[in-house]
Structures are given as C-alpha cells and as structure tokens.
Protein backbone atom coordinates (compact mmCIF):
# COMPACT_ATOMS: atom_id res chain seq x y z
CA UNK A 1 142.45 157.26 123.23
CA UNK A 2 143.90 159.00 120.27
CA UNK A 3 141.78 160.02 117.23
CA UNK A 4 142.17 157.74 114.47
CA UNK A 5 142.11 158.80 111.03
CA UNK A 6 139.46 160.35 108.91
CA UNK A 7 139.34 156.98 107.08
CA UNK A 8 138.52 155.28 110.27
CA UNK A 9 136.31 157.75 111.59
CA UNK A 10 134.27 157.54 108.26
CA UNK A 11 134.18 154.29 108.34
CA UNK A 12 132.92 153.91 111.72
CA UNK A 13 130.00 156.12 110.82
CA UNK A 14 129.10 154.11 107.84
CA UNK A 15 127.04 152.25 109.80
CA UNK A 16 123.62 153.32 111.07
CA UNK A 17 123.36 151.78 114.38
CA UNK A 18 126.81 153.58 114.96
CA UNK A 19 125.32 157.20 113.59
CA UNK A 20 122.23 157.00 115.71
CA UNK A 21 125.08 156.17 118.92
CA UNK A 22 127.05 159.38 117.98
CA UNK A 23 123.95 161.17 117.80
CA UNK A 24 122.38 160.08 121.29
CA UNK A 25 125.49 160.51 122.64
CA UNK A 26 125.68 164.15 121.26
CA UNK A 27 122.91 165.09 124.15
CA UNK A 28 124.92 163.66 126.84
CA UNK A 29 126.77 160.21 128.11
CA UNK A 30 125.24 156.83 128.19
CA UNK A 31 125.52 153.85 129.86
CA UNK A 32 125.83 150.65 127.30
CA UNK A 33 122.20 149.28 128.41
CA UNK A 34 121.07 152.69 127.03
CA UNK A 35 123.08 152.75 123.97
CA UNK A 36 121.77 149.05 123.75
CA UNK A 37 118.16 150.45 123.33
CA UNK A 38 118.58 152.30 120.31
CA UNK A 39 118.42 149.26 118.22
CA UNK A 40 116.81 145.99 118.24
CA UNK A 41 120.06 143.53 118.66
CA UNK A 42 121.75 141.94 121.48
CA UNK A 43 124.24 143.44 123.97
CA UNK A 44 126.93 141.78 122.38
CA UNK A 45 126.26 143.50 119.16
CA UNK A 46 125.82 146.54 120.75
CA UNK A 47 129.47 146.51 122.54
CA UNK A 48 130.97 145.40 118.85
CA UNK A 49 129.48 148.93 117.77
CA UNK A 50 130.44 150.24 120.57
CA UNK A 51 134.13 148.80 120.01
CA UNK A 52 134.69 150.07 116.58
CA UNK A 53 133.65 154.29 117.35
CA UNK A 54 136.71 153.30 120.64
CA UNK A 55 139.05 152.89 118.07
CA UNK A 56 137.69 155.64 115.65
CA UNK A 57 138.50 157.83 118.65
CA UNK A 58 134.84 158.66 118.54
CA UNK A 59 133.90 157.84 122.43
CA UNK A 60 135.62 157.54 125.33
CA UNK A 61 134.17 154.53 127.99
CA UNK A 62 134.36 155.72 131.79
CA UNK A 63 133.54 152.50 134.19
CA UNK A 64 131.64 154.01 137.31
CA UNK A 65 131.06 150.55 139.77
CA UNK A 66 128.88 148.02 137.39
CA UNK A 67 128.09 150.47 134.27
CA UNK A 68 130.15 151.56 131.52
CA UNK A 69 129.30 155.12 130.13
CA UNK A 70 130.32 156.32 127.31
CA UNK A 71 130.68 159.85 125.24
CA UNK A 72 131.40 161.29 122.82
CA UNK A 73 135.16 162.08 122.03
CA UNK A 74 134.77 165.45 119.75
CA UNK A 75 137.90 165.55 118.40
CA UNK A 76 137.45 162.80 115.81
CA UNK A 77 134.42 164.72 114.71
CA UNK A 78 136.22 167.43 114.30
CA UNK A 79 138.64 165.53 111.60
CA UNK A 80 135.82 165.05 109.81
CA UNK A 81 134.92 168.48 110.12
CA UNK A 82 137.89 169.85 109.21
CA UNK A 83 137.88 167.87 106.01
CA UNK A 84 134.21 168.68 104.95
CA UNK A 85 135.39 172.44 105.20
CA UNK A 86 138.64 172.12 103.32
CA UNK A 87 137.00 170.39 100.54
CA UNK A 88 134.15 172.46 100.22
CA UNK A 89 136.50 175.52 100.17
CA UNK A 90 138.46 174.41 97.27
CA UNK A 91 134.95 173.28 95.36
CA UNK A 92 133.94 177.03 95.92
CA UNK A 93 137.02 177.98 94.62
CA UNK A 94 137.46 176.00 91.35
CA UNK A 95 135.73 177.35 88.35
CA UNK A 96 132.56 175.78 87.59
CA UNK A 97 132.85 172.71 85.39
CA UNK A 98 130.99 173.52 81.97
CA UNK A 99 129.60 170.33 80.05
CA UNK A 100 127.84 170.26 76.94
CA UNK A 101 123.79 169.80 76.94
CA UNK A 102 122.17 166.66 75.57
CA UNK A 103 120.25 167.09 72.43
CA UNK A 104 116.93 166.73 73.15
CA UNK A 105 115.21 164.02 71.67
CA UNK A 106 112.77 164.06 69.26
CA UNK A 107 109.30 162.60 69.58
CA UNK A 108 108.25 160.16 66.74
C-alpha cells in the first residue's frame, strides 16, 4: 500500500489507541488478537484502528492461515519525519521573534 499523506498519517496518529499500535508494532509484528490487547475495546474496534493506520500507509497486514499480522510500514513515518526536520530547520534558521515584556503589575 502506498503512503498516504502527511495529513493522513497525522491524523491517524491523533488517536491514542492508534499511537500505542505504532509503538508495539515498532518492536516487531503482531497478530490483531495482540494488537487487540493493548486496549480495553472489542475486536471490532480494534480492526477500525487497525483500518485507518492501512490507509495512512502506516502498516502493512500479512494473512498467514487464520491470523492477520501486521507491521509497521516505515515509510509513512518517515513523511512525518521528514517534515518535523524541514520545519525545525527553517525555525533554527529564522531570526528569533522579539516581543515586548509585560509591565509588571503593581501590588496595591
């Protein structure tokens, strides 16, 4: 599956449940049961998760006989990656952004 956007990759992460999938499936594949036991919802729920990092791009889903397992696609991290650096290149870059203090205020 291609990588989607950085829009839809950020998006996909937006969601906890779906972080704490990337991240268990940054040690290593999973089957769905085992993705399942990260958080306290039904199977269903689960796949829907599971359904929106497919079309991010973030995991690919092998079937091996009755389980799926899935893992992670790096590519679409690496849009995000790639974006993070850009941006915080041209923050280091721009001069710094003076404003004016606040008067202090006085105590009665």
């Amino acid at each position: 599956m291609a990588v989607a956007g950085l829009d839809a990759v950020l998006h996909a992460v937006a969601d906890g449940t779906r972080r704490a999938i990337v991240q268990r499936l940054a040690h290593g594949p999973a089957t769905t049961g085992q993705l399942a036991e990260l958080a306290p919802m039904s199977r269903p729920a689960i796949s829907q998760h599971i359904k929106v990092l497919q079309e991010a791009g973030l995991l690919r889903t092998t079937v091996a006989g009755r389980h799926r397992w899935h893992s992670l696609d790096h590519a679409a991290l690496a849009v995000v990656e790639d974006w993070a650096r850009r941006t915080g290149k041209i923050a280091r870059a721009a001069p710094a952004l003076h404003l004016p203090e606040a008067p202090d205020k006085e105590k009665p």
